[in-house]
PDB file of N, CA and C in Angstrom:
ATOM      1  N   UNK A   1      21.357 -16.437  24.785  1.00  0.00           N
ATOM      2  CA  UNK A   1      21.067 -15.044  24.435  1.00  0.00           C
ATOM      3  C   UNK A   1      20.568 -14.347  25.703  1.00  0.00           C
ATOM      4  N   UNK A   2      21.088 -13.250  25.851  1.00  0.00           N
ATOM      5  CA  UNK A   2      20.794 -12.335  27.716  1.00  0.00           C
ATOM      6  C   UNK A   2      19.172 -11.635  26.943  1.00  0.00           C
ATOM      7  N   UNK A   3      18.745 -11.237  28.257  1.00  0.00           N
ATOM      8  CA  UNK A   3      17.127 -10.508  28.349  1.00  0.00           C
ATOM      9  C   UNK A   3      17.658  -9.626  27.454  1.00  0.00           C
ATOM     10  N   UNK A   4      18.346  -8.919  27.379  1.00  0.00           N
ATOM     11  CA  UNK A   4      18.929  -7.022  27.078  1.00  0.00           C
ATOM     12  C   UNK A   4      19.008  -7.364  25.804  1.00  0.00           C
ATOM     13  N   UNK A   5      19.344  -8.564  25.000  1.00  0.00           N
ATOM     14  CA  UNK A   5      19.434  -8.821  23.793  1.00  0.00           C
ATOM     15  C   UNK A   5      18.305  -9.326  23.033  1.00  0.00           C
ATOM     16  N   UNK A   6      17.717 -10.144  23.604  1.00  0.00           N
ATOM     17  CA  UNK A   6      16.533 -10.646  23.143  1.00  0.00           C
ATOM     18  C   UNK A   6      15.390  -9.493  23.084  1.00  0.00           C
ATOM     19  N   UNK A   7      14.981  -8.523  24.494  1.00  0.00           N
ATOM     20  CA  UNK A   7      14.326  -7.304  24.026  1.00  0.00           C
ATOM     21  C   UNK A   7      14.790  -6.354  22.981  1.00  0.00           C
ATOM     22  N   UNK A   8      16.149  -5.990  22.696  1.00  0.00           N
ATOM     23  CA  UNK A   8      16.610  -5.262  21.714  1.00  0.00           C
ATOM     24  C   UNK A   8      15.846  -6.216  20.377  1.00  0.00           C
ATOM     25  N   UNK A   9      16.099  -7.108  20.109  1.00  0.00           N
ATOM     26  CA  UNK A   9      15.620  -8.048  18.702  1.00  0.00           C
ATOM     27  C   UNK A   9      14.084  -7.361  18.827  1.00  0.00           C
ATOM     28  N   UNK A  10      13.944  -8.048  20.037  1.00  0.00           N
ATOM     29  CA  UNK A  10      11.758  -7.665  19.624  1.00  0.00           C
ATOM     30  C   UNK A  10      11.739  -6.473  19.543  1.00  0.00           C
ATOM     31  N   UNK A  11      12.561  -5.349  19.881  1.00  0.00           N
ATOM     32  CA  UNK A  11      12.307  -3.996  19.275  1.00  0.00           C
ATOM     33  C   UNK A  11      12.553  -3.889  18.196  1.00  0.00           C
ATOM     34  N   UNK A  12      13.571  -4.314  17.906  1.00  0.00           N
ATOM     35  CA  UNK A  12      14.110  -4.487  16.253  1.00  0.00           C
ATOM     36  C   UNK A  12      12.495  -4.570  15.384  1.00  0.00           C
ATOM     37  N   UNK A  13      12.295  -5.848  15.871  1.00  0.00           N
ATOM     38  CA  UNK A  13      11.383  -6.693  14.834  1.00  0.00           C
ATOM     39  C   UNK A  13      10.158  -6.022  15.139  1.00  0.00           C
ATOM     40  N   UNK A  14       9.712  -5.232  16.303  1.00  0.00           N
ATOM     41  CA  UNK A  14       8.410  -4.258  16.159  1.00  0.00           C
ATOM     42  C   UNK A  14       8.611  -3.173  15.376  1.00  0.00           C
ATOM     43  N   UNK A  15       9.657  -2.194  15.620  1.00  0.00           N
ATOM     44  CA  UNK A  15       9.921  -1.399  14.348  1.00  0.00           C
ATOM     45  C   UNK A  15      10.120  -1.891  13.134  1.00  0.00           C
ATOM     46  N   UNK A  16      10.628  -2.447  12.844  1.00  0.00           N
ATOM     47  CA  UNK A  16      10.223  -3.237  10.837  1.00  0.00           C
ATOM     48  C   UNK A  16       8.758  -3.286  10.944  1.00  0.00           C
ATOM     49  N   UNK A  17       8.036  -4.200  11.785  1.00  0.00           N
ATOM     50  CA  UNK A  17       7.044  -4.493  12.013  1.00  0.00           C
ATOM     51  C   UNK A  17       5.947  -2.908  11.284  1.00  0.00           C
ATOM     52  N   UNK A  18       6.155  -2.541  12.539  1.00  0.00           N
ATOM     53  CA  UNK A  18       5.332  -0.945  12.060  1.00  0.00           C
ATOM     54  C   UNK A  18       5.532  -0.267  10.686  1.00  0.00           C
ATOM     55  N   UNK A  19       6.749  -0.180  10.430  1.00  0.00           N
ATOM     56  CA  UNK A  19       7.403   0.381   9.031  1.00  0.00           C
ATOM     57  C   UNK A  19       6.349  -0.552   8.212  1.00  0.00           C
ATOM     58  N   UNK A  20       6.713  -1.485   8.055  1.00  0.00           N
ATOM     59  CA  UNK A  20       5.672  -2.644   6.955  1.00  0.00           C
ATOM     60  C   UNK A  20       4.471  -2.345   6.773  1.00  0.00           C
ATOM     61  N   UNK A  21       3.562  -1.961   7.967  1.00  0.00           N
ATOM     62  CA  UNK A  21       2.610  -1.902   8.366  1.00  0.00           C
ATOM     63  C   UNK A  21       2.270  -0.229   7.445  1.00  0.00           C
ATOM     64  N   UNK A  22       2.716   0.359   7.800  1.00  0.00           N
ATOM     65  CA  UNK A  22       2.821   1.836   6.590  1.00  0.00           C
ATOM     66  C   UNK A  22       3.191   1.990   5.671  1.00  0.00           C
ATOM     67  N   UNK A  23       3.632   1.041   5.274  1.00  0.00           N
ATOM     68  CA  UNK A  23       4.244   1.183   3.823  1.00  0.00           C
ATOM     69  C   UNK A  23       2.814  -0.036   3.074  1.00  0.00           C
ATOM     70  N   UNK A  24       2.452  -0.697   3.563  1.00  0.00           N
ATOM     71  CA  UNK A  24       1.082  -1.545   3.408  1.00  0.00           C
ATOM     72  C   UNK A  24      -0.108  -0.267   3.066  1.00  0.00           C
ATOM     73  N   UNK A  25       0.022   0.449   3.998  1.00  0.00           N
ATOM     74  CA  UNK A  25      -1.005   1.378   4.084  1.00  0.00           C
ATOM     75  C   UNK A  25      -0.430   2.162   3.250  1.00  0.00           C
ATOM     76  N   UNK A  26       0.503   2.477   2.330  1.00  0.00           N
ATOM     77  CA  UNK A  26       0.575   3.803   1.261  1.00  0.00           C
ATOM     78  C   UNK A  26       0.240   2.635   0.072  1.00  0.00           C
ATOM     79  N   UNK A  27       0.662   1.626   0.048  1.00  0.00           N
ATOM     80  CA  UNK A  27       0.479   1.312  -1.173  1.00  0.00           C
ATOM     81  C   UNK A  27      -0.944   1.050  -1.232  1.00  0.00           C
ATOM     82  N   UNK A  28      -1.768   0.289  -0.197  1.00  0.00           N
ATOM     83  CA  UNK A  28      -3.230   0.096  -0.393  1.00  0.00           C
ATOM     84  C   UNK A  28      -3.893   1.555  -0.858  1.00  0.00           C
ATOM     85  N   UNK A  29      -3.413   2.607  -0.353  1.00  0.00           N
ATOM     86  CA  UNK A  29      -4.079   3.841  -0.690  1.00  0.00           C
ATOM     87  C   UNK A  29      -3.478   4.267  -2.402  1.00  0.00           C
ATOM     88  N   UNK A  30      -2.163   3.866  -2.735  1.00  0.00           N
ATOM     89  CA  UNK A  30      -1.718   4.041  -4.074  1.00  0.00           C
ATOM     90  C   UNK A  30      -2.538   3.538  -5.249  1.00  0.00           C
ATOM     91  N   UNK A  31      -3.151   1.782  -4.552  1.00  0.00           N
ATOM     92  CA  UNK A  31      -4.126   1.142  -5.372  1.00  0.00           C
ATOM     93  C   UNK A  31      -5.127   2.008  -5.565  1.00  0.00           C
ATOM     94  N   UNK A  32      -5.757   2.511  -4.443  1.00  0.00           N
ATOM     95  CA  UNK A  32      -7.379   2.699  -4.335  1.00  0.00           C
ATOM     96  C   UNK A  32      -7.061   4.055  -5.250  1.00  0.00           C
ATOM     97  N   UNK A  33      -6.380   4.759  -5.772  1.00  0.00           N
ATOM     98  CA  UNK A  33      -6.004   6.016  -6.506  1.00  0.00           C
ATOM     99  C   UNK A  33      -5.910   5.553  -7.684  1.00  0.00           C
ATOM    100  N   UNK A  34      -5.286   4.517  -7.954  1.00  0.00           N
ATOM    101  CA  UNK A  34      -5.169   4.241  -9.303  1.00  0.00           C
ATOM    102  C   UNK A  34      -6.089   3.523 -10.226  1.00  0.00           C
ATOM    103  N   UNK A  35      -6.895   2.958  -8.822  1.00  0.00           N
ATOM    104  CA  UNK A  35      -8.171   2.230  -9.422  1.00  0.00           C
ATOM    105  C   UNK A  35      -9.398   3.483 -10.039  1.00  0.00           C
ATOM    106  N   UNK A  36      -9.103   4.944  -9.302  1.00  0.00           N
ATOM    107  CA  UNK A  36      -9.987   5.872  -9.376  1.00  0.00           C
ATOM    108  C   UNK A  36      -9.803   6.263 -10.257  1.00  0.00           C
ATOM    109  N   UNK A  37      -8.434   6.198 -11.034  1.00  0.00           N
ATOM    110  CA  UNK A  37      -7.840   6.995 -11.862  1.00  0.00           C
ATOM    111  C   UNK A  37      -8.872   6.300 -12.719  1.00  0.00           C
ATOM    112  N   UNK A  38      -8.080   4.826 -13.315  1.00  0.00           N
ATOM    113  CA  UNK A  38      -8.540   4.209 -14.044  1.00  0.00           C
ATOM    114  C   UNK A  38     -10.133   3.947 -14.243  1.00  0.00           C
ATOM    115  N   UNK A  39     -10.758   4.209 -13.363  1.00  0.00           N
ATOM    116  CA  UNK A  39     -12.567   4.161 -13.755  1.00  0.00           C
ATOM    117  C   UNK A  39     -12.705   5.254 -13.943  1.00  0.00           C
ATOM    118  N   UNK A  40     -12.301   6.499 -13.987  1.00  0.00           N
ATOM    119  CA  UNK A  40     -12.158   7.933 -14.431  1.00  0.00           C
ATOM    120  C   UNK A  40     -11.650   7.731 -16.060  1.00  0.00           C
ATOM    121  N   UNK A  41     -10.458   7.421 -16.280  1.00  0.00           N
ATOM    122  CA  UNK A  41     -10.266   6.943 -17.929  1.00  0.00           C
ATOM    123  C   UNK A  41     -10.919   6.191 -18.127  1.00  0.00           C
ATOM    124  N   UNK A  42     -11.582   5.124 -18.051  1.00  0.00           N
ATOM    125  CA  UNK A  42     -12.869   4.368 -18.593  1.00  0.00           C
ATOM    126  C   UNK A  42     -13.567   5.023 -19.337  1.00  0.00           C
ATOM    127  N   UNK A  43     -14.629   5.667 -18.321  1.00  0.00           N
ATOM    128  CA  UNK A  43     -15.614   6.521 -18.849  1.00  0.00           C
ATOM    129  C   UNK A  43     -15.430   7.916 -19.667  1.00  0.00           C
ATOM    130  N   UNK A  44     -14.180   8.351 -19.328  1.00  0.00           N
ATOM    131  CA  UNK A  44     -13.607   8.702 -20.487  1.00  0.00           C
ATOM    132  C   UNK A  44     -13.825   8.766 -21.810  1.00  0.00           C
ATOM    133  N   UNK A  45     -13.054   7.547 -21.624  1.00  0.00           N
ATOM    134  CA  UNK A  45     -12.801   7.059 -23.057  1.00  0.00           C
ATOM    135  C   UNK A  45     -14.362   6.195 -23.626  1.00  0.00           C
ATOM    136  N   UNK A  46     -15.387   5.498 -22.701  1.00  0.00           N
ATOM    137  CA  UNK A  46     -16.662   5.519 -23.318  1.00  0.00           C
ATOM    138  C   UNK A  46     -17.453   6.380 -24.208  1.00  0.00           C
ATOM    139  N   UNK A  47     -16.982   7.841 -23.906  1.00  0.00           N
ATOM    140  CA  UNK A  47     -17.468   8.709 -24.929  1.00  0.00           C
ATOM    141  C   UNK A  47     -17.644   8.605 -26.256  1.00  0.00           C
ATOM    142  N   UNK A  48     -15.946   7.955 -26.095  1.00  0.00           N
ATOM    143  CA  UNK A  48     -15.662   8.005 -27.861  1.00  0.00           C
ATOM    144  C   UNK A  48     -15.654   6.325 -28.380  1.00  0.00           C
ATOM    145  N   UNK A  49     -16.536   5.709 -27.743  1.00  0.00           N
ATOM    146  CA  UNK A  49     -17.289   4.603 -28.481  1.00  0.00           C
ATOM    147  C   UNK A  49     -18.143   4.539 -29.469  1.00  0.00           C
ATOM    148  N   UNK A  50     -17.691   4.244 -30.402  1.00  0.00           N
ATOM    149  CA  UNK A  50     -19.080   4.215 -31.532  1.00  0.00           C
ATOM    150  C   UNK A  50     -20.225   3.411 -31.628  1.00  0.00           C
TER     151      UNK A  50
END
């Protein structure tokens, strides 16, 4: 495999790399929203505990 090819790959594989890396970071932030959501409907719905 020539230099010119082997650096093209590790660019390859740093861009996926990064992409992953942000798409990690929307979903960790998707969690932390839905976890808010959901302790928001909790207490909610504690109201109407008898």
């Amino acid at each position: 495999m020539s230099a010119s090819l082997c650096v093209m790959k590790a660019t390859d594989v740093s861009a996926v790399s990064e992409e992953q890396a942000a798409s990690n970071e929307e979903i960790a932030a998707a969690s932390q929203t839905l976890a808010d959501i959901a302790e928001r409907l909790q207490a909610g719905v504690e109201k109407f505990r008898l």
